[in-house]
Protein backbone atom coordinates (compact mmCIF):
# COMPACT_ATOMS: atom_id res chain seq x y z
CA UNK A 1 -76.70 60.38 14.15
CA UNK A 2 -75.52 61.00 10.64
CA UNK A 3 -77.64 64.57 9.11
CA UNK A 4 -76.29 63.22 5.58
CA UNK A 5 -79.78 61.59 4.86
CA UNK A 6 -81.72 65.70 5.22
CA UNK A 7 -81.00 66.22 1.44
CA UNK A 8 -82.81 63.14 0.24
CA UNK A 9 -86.40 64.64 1.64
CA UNK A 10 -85.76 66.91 -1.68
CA UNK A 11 -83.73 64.82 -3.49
CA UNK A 12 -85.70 61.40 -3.81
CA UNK A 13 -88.72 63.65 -5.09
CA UNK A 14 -87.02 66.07 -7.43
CA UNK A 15 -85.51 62.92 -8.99
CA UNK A 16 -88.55 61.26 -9.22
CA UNK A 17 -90.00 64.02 -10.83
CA UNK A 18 -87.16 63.93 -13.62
CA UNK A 19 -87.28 60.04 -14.39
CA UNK A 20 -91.43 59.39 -14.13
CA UNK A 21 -91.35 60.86 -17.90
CA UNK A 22 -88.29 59.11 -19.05
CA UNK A 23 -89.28 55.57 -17.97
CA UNK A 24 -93.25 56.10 -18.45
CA UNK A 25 -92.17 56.31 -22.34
CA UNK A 26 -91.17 52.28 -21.58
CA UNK A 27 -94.32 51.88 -19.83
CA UNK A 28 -97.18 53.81 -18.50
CA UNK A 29 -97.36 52.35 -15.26
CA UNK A 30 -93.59 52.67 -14.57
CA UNK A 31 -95.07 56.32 -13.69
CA UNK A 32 -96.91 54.53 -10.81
CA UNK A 33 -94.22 52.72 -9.74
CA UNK A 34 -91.44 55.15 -9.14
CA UNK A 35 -93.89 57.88 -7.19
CA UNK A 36 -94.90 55.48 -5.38
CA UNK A 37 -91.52 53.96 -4.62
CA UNK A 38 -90.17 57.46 -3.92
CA UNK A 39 -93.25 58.31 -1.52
CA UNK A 40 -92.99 55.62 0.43
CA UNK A 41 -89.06 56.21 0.83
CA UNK A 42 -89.76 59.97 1.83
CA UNK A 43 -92.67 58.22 4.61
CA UNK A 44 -89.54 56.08 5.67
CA UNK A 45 -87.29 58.34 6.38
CA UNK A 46 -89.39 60.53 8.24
CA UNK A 47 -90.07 58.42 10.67
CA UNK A 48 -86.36 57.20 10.61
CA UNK A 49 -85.76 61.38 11.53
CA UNK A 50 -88.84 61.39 14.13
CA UNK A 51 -88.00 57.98 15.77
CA UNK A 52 -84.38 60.16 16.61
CA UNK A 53 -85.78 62.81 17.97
CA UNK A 54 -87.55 60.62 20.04
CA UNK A 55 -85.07 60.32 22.59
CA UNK A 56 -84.45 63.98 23.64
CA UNK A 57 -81.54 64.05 21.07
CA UNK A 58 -80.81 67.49 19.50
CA UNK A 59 -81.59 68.70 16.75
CA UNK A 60 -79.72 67.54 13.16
CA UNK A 61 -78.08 70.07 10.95
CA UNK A 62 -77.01 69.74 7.68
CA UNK A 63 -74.39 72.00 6.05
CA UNK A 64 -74.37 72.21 2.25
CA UNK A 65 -71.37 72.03 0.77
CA UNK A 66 -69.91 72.05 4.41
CA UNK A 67 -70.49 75.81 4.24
CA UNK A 68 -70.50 77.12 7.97
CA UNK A 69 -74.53 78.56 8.61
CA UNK A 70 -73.46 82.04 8.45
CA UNK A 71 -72.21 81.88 4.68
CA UNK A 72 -74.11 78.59 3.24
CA UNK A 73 -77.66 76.86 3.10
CA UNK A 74 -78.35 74.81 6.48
CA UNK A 75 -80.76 71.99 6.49
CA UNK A 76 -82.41 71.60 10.40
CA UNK A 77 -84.44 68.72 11.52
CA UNK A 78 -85.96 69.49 15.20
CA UNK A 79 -89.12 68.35 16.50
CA UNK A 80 -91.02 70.95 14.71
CA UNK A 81 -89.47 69.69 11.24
CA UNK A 82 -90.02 65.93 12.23
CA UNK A 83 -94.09 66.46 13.22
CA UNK A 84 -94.38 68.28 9.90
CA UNK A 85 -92.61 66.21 7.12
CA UNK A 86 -94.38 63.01 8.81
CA UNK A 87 -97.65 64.71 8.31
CA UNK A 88 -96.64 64.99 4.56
CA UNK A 89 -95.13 62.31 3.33
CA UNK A 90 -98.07 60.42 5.20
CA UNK A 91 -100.60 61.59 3.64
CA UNK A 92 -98.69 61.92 0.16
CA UNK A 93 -98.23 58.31 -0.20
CA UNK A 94 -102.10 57.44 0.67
CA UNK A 95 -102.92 59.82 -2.48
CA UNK A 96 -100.30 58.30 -4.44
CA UNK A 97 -101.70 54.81 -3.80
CA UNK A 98 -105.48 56.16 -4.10
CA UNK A 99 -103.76 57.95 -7.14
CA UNK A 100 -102.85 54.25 -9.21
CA UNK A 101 -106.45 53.89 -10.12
CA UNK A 102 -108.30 56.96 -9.87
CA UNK A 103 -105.94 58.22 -12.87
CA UNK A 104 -107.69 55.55 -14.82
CA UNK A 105 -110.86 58.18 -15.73
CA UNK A 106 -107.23 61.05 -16.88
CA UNK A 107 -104.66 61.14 -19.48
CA UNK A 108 -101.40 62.29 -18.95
CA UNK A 109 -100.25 59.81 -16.04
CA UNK A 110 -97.01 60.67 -16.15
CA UNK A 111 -97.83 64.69 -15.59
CA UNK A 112 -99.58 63.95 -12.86
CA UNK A 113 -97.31 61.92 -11.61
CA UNK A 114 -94.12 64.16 -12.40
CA UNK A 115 -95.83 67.57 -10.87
CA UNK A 116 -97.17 65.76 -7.48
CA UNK A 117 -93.37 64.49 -6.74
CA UNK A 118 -92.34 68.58 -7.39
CA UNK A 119 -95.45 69.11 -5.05
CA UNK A 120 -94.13 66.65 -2.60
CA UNK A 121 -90.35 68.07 -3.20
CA UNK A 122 -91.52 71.97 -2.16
CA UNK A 123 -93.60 70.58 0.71
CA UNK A 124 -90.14 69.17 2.32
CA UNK A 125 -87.99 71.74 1.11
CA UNK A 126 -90.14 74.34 2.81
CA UNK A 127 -89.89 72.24 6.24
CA UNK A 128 -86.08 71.27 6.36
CA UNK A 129 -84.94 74.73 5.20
CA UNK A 130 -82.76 77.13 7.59
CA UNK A 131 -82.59 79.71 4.77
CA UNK A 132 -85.44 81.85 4.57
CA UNK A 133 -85.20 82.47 0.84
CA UNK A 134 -84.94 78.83 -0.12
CA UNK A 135 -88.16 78.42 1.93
CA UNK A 136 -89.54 81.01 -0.95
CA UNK A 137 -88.14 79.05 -3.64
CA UNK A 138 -89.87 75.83 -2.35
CA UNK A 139 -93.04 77.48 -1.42
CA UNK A 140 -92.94 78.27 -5.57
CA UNK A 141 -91.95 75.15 -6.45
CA UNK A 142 -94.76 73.75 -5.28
CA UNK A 143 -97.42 75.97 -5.37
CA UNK A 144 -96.27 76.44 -9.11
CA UNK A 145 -96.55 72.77 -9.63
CA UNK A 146 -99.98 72.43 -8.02
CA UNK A 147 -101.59 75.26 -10.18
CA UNK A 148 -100.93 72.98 -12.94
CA UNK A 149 -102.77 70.00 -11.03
CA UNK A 150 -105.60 72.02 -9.84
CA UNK A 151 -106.45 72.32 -13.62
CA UNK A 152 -105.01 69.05 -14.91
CA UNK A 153 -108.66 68.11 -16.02
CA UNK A 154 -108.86 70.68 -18.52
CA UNK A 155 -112.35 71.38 -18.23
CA UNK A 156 -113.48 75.31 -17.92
CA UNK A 157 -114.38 75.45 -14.60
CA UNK A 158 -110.65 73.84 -13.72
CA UNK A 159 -108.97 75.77 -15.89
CA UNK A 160 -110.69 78.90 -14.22
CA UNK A 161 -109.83 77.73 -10.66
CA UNK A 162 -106.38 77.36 -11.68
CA UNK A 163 -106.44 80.78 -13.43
CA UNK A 164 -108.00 82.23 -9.92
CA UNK A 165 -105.69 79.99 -7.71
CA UNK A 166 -102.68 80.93 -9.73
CA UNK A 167 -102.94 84.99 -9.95
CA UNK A 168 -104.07 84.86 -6.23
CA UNK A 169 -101.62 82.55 -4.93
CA UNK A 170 -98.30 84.96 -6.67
CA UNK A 171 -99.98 87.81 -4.94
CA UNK A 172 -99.28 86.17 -1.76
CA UNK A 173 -95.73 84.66 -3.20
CA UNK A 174 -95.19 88.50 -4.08
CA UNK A 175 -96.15 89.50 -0.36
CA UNK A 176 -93.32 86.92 0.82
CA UNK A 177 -90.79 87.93 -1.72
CA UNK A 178 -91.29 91.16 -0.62
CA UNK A 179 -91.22 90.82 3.18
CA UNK A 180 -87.81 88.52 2.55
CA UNK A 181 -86.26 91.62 0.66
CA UNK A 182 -86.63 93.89 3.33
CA UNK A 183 -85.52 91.71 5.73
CA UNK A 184 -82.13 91.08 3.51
CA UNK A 185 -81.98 94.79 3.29
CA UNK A 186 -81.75 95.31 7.14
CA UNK A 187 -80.17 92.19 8.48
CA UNK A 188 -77.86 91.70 4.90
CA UNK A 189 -77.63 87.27 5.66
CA UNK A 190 -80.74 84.83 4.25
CA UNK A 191 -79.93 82.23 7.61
CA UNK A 192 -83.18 82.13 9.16
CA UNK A 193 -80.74 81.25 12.58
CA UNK A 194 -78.60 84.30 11.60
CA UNK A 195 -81.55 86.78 10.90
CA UNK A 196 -83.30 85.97 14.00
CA UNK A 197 -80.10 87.08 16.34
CA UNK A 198 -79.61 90.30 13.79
CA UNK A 199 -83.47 91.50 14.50
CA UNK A 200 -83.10 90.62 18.16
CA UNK A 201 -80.96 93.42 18.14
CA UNK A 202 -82.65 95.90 16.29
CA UNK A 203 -86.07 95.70 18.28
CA UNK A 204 -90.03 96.22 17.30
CA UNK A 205 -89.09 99.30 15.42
CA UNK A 206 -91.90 100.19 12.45
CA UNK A 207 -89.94 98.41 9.71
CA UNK A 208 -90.02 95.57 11.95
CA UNK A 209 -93.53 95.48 12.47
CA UNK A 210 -94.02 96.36 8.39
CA UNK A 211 -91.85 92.83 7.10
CA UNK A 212 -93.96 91.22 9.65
CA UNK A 213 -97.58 92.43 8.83
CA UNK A 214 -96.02 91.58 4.70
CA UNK A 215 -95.01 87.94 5.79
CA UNK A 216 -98.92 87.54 7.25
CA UNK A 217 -100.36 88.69 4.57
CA UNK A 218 -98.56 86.47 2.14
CA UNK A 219 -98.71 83.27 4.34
CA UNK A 220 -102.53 84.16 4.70
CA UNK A 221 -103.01 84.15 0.97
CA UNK A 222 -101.02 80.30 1.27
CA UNK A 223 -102.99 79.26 4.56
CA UNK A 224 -106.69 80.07 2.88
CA UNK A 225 -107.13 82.00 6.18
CA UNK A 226 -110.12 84.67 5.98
CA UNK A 227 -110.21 86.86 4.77
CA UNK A 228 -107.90 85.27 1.94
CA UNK A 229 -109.08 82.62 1.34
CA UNK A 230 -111.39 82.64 -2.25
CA UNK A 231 -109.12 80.74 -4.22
CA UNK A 232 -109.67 77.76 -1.99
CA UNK A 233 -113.55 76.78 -2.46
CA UNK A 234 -112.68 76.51 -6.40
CA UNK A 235 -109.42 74.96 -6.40
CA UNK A 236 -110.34 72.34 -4.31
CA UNK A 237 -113.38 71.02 -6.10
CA UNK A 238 -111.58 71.04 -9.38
CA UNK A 239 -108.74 69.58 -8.57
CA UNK A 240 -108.11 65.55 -8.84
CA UNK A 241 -109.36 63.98 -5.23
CA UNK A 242 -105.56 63.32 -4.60
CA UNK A 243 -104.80 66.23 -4.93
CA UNK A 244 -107.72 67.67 -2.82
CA UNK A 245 -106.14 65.73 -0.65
CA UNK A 246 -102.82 66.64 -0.46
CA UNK A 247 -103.97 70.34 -0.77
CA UNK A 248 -106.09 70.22 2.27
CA UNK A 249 -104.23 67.92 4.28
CA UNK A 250 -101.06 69.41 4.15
CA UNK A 251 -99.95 72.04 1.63
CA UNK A 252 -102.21 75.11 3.73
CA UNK A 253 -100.67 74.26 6.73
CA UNK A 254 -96.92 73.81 5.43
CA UNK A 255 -96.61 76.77 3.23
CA UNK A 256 -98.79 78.58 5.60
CA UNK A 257 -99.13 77.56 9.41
CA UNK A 258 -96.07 76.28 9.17
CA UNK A 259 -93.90 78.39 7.74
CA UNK A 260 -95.62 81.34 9.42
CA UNK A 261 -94.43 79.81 12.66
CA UNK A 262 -91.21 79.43 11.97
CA UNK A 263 -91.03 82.95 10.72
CA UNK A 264 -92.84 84.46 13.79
CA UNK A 265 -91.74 82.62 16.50
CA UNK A 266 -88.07 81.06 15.79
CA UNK A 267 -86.73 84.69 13.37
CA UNK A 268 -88.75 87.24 14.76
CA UNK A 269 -88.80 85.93 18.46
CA UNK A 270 -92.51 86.70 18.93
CA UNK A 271 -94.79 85.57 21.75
CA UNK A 272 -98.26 86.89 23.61
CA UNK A 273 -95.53 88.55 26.25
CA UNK A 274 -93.72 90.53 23.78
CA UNK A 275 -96.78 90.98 20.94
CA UNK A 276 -100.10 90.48 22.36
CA UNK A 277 -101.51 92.58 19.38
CA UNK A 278 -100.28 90.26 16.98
CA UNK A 279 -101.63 87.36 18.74
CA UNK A 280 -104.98 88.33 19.00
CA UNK A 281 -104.88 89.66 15.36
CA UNK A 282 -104.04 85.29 15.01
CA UNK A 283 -107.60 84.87 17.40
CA UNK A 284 -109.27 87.55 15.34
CA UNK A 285 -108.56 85.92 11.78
CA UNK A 286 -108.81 82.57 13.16
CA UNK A 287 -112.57 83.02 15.01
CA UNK A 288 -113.33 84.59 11.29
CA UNK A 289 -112.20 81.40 9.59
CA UNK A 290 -114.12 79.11 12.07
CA UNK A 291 -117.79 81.02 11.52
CA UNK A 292 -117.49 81.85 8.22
CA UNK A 293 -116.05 78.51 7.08
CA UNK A 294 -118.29 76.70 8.70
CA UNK A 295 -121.38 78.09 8.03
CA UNK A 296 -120.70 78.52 4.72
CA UNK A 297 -119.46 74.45 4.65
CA UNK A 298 -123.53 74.43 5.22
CA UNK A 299 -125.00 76.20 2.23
CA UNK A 300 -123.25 73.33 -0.24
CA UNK A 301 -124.04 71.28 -2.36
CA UNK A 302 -121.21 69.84 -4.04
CA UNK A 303 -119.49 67.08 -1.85
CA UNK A 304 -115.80 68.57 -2.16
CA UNK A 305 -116.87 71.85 -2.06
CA UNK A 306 -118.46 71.30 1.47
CA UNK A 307 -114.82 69.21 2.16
CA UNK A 308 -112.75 72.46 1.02
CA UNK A 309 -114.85 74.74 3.21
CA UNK A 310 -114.78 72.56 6.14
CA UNK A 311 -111.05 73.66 5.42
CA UNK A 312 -110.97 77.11 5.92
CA UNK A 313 -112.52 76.40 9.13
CA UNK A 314 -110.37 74.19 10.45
CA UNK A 315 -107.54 76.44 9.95
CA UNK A 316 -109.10 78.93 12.15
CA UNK A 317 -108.74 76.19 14.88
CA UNK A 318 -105.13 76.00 14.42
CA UNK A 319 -104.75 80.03 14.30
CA UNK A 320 -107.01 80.07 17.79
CA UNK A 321 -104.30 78.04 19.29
CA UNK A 322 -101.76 79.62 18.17
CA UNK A 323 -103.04 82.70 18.88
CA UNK A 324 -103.95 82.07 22.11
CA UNK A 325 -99.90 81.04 22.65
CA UNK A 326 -99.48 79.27 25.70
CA UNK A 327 -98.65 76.12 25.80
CA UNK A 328 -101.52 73.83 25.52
CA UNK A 329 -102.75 75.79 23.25
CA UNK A 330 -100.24 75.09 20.87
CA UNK A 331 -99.65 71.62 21.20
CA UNK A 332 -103.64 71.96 20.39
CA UNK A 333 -102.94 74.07 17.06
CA UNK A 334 -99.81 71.46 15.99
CA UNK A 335 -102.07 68.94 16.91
CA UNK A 336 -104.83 69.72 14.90
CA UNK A 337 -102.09 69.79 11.67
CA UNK A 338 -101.80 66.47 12.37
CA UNK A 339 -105.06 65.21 13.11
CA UNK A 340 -106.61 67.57 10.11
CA UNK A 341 -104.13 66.37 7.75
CA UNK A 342 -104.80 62.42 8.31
CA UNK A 343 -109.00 63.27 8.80
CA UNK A 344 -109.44 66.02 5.52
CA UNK A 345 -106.83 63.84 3.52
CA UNK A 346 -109.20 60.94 3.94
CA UNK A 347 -112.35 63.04 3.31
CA UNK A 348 -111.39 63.60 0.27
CA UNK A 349 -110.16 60.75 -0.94
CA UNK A 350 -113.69 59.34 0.01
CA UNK A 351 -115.03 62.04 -2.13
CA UNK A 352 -112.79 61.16 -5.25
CA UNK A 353 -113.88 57.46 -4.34
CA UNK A 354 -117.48 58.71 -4.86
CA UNK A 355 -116.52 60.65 -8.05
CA UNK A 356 -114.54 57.85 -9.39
CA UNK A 357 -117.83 54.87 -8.75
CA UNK A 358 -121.01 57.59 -9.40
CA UNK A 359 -119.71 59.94 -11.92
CA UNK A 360 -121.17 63.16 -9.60
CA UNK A 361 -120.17 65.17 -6.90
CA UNK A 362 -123.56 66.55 -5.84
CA UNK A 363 -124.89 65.67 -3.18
CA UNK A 364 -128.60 66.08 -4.33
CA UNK A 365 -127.95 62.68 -6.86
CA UNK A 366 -126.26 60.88 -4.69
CA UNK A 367 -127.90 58.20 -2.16
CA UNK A 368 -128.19 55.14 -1.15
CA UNK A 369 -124.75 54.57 -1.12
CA UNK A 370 -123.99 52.59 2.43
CA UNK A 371 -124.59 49.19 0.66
CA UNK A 372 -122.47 49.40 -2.55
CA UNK A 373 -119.56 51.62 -1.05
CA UNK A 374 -119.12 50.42 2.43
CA UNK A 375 -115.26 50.82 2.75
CA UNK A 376 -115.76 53.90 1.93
CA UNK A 377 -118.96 55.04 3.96
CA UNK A 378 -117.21 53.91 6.57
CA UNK A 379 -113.91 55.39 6.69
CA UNK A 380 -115.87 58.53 5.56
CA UNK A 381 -118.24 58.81 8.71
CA UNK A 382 -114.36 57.80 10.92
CA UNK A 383 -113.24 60.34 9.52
CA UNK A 384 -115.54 63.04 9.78
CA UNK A 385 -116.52 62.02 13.52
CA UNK A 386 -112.92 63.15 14.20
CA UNK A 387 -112.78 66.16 12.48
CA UNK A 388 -115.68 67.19 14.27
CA UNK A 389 -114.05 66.04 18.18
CA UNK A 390 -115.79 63.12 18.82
CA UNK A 391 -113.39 60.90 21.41
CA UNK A 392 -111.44 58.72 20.87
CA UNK A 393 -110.33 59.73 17.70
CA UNK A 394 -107.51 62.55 16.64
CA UNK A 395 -109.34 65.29 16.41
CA UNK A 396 -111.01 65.48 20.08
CA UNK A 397 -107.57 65.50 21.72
CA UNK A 398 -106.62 68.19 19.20
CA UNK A 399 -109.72 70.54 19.96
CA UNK A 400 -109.48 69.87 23.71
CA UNK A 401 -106.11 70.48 23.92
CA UNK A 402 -107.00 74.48 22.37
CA UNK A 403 -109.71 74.24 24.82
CA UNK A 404 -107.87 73.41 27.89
CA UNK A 405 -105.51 75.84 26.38
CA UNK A 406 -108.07 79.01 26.48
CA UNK A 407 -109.44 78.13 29.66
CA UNK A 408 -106.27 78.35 31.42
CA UNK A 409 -105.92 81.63 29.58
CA UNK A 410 -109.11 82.59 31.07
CA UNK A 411 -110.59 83.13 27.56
CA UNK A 412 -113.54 81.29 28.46
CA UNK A 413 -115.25 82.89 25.20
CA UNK A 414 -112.75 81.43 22.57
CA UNK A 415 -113.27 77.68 24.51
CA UNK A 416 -117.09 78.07 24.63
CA UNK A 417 -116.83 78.86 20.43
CA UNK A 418 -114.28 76.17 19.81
CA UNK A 419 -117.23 73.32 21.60
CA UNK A 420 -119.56 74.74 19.97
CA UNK A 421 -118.39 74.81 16.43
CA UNK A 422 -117.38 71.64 16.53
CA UNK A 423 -121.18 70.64 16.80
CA UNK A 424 -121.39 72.58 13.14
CA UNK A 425 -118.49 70.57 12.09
CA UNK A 426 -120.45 67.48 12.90
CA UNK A 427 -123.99 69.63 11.52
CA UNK A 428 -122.53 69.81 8.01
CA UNK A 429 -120.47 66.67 7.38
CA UNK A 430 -123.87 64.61 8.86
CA UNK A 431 -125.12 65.98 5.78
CA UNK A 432 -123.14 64.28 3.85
CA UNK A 433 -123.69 61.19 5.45
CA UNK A 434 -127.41 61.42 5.59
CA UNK A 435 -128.12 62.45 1.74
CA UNK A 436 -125.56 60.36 0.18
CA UNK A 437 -125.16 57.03 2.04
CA UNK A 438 -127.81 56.23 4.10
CA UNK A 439 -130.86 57.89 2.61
CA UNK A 440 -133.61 55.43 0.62
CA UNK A 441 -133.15 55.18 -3.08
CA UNK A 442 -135.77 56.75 -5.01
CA UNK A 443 -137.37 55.59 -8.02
CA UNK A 444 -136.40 56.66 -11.31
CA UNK A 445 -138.49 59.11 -13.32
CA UNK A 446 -140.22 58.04 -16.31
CA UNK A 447 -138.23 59.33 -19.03
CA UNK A 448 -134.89 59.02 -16.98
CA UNK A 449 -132.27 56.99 -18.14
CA UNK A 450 -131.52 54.39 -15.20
CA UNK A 451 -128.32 55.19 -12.88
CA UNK A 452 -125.13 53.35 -13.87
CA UNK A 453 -124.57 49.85 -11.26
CA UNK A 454 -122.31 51.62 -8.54
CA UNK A 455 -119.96 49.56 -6.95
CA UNK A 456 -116.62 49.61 -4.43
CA UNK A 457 -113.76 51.49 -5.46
CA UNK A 458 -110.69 49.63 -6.57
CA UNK A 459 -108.61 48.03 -3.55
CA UNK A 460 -105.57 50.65 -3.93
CA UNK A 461 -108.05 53.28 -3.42
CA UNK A 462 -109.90 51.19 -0.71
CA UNK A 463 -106.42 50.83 0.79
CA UNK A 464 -105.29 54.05 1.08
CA UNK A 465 -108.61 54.98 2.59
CA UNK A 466 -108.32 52.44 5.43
CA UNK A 467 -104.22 53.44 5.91
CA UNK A 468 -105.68 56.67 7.05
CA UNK A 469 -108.44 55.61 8.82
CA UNK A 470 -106.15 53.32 11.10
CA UNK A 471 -103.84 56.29 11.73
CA UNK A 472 -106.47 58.49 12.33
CA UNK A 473 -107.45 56.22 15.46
CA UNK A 474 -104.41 55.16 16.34
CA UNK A 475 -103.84 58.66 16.47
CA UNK A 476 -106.17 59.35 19.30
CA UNK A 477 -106.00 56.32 21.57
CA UNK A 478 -102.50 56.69 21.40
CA UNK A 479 -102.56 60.35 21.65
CA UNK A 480 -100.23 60.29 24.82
CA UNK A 481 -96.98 59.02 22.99
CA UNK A 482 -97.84 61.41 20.61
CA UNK A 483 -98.17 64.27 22.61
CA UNK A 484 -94.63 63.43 24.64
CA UNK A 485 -92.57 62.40 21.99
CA UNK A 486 -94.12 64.32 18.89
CA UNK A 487 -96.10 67.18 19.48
CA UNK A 488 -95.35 68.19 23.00
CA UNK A 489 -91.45 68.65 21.89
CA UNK A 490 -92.41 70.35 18.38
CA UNK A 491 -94.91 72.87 20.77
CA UNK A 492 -91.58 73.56 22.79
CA UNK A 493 -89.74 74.68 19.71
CA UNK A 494 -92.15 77.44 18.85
CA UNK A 495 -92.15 78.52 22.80
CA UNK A 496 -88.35 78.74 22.83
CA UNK A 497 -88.64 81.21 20.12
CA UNK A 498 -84.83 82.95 19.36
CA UNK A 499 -83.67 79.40 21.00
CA UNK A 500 -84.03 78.31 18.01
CA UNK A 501 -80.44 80.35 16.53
CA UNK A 502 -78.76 78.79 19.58
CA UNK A 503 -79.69 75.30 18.40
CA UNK A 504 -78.54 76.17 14.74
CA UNK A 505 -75.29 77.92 15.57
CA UNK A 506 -74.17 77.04 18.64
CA UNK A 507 -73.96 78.39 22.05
C-alpha cells in the first residue's frame, strides 16, 4: 500500500486552517464548509489507514523528502497510530457538525473554525510522528491553539481558565522540551526508532531514569493526571461544548496517554519485567485520579464541570491498565481511549446542547427537561450508562477488560476498586439525569420572570449527538472485531516495546 497519503493527516488540516479566513471573507459559512469538508476527509482516511492494517499488513512508513530514518523525519502508521487518529478525527468531525449551529450564540466563526483545524492538525501530527521533537512541536501546536479556544468567549472566568490552562500547560511543554534535550544530548539523533536502539545500549543508568521521570511529569501536566491536573476543571467548563469535547475526548489522551506510551514503551523499552517501580508509580497516580476525580465529579454543580471531572477519573482507568502492563490490561487502558473518547465527547456535546436551548449550565435551574430535549436526554443517559460499564455498551468491555487484566495479575485490590468506582461513575452522572431531565417542573416564584420556551437543539447538533451514540453501541456489541483487528494489535505494539525500531528501520 502506497504511505504517500501519511502527510495529508497534517496537511488537509493545516490547510484548512489557512483558507477558512480567506474564503469566510466571501461568506461566513464557507468557514463551516471547509472544516467540515476537511474533517470528514481526515475521518476518511483513517479508516482507509485502519481498514489496512486490518489484514496483519505491516506497518506504513513515510520518509520525508525520501530522507533515510536515521537523517530525516519518518511518518509511521501501525496499529497503535491507526486506533488513535480514528479516535480523533471521529470525534472531531461530530464537534465540527455540533459546531455549525452552536457558533450561532459566538462571533468570530472563522477563529474558531481556523484554531480547531490547528487543534485537529497537532492531534495527528503528534500520532503519525517517528521524530520525537516534531511530536513536541505538534503537542504546541495544538495545545497553543486550544488555549486560545478555551477562552474564545471572552468572558472573565474564560479568559482566567485560559490564563491558568496556558501558564500550566508550558510548564508541562517545558518538562518535555527539557526531557527531549537531554535525550539529544546522550543519544545525539531526534528518530524516536533511532533513540530507542541508542538507550538500549546505554541501560537504566540515573540520567536514564531522570529524562524519564521529566517526560512523566510533562505528559502528566498534558494527561490532567493527579496530581496535575487543576487546569482541567476550569478549562473545560469555559471552553465552547465542542471544544469540551474534543478536549476530553481526545486531546488528554493523545498528547498525554498516548504519547507517554510511545515514549515509555516503544523509545525507552519499558515494561513491569524491566521497571516494576515505574509501573506501579502508573497504578499509584492512576488509583489517585479515579478517587479523587470521582468524588470530587460529586460535589458539582455545574453540568460540565461534573463532565470535566468525570475526566480526570477516567484517565486513572487508563493509567491502572497500563500500569498494571500485561496484556489484557492494556487492551483495557487502549480500550477505554476509545470508548471514553466516543462516551465524554458525547457528554459534552449534550451539555453544550443544554447550554445552547436553556441558557445555564447549573444543574440546580435546570429540570424537566426529558420532554422538550429528548434527542438529547437520550443520547445523554447512552452515553453516560457506558461510561459508567453498564453492558452492552463500550465502556463495560473497556473496564472489564482492566479487570480481567488485574485479576490475572493477582491484584485483586485494583479489580475490586475499578467495580466499584464505576458504581460512582454511574452515582454522579445519575445526578445529572435526575435533576435536570426527569425531575417535576416547579412553579415559578412570584416576582420571577417566567423561563424562556426550551426546545430541541438544531438537527446538526442533534446529529452529531446520535453519530456518537450509534458508535458508542456499535462499539460494544461489536466489541470482538474491535478487539482483534483494532485494539488487540495496537495493545501488541506497546508489548513489543524496542520492536518497535525493528519495524521502523528494518531488521
Amino acid at each position: 500500500m502506497d504511505s504517500s497519503f501519511l502527510p495529508l493527516f497534517v496537511v488537509i488540516p493545516m490547510a484548512a486552517a489557512f483558507l477558512i479566513p480567506l474564503f469566510a471573507k466571501l461568506w461566513p459559512r464557507f468557514a463551516d464548509l471547509i472544516a467540515n469538508a476537511a474533517g470528514a476527509a481526515l475521518l476518511g482516511l483513517s479508516v482507509y489507514g485502519a481498514v489496512y492494517l486490518f489484514t496483519d499488513s505491516p506497518a506504513l512508513l513515510y520518509r520525508m523528502g525520501g530522507w533515510a530514518s536515521t537523517l530525516g523525519i519518518t511518518l509511521v502508521y501501525d496499529h497503535l497510530t491507526a486506533l488513535v487518529v480514528l479516535a480523533v478525527n471521529t470525534v472531531g468531525l461530530a464537534a465540527l457538525l455540533f459546531s455549525v449551529r452552536y457558533l450561532d450564540h459566538y462571533t468570530g466563526r472563522w477563529k474558531f473554525f481556523s484554531l480547531f483545524m490547528l487543534v485537529l492538525a497537532g492531534l495527528n501530527g503528534v500520532t503519525i510522528t517517528g521524530d520525537i521533537f516534531n511530536m513536541f512541536v505538534f503537542i504546541e501546536i495544538s495545545a497553543v491553539a486550544s488555549y486560545a479556544l478555551v477562552a474564545f468567549g471572552t468572558d472573565f472566568d474564560e479568559l482566567e481558565a485560559g490564563f491558568k490552562y496556558m501558564v500550566i500547560g508550558e510548564i508541562g511543554g517545558t518538562a518535555i522540551l527539557l526531557a527531549i534535550a537531554l535525550l539529544y544530548a546522550k543519544a545525539s539523533t531526534l528518530n524516536m526508532a533511532v533513540v530507542s536502539q541508542v538507550m538500549a545500549g546505554f541501560g537504566h543508568t540515573p540520567l536514564f531514569w531522570f529524562i524519564v521521570a521529566t517526560f512523566l511529569v510533562g505528559f502528566a501536566v498534558k494527561m490532567a493526571m493527579v496530581p496535575f491536573h487543576a487546569w482541567l476543571p476550569d478549562a473545560h467548563p469555559s471552553a465552547p461544548a465542542p471544544v469540551s469535547a474534543l478536549l476530553s475526548g481526545v486531546f488528554i489522551k493523545v498528547l498525554g496517554v498516548y504519547a507517554m506510551c510511545r515514549v515509555m514503551f516503544n523509545v525507552f523499552g519499558l515494561s513491569r519485567a524491566n521497571a516494576p517501580a515505574f509501573f506501579n508509580l502508573l497504578l499509584g497516580f492512576g488509583v489517585l485520579s479515579i478517587v479523587v476525580g470521582g468524588l470530587l465529579a460529586y460535589a458539582q454543580k455545574d453540568y460540565k464541570r461534573l463532565l470535566a471531572y468525570s475526566s480526570i477519573s477516567q484517565i486513572g482507568y487508563i493509567l491502572i491498565g497500563l500500569g498494571i502492563g500485561n496484556y489484557w490490561a492494556i487492551v483495557g487502558a487502549l480500550f477505554h481511549v476509545l470508548a471514553h473518547a466516543l462516551g465524554k465527547g458525547l457528554l459534552f456535546l449534550t451539555s453544550g446542547s443544554v447550554e445552547y436551548a436553556t441558557g445555564t449550565r447549573d444543574l440546580d435551574k435546570l429540570t424537566g427537561l426529558e420532554k422538550k430535549m429528548p434527542f438529547t436526554v437520550w443520547s445523554y443517559l447512552l452515553g453516560s450508562l457506558s461510561l459508567a460499564g453498564v453492558p452492552p455498551f463500550a465502556g463495560f468491555f473497556s473496564k472489564l477488560f482492566i479487570i480481567i487484566g488485574a485479576v490475572s495479575a493477582k491484584m485483586y485490590w485494583l479489580a475490586i476498586l475499578a467495580a466499584l468506582f464505576s458504581t460512582v461513575t454511574l452515582g454522579y452522572l445519575v445526578r445529572v439525569v435526575n435533576k435536570a431531565f426527569f425531575s417535576r417542573e416547579g412553579t415559578v416564584p412570584a416576582g420571577e420572570p417566567s423561563p424562556k420556551p426550551v426546545r430541541e437543539a438544531p438537527a446538526t447538533m442533534v446529529l452529531a449527538m446520535l453519530a456518537l451514540v450509534v458508535l458508542t453501541v456499535a462499539l460494544g456489541i461489536g466489541f470482538k472485531p474491535v478487539l482483534d483487528k483494532l485494539v488487540g494489535p495496537a495493545a501488541k505494539v506497546l508489548l513489543n516495546g524496542l520492536g518497535y525500531a525493528r519495524a521502523v528501520l528494518g531488521g
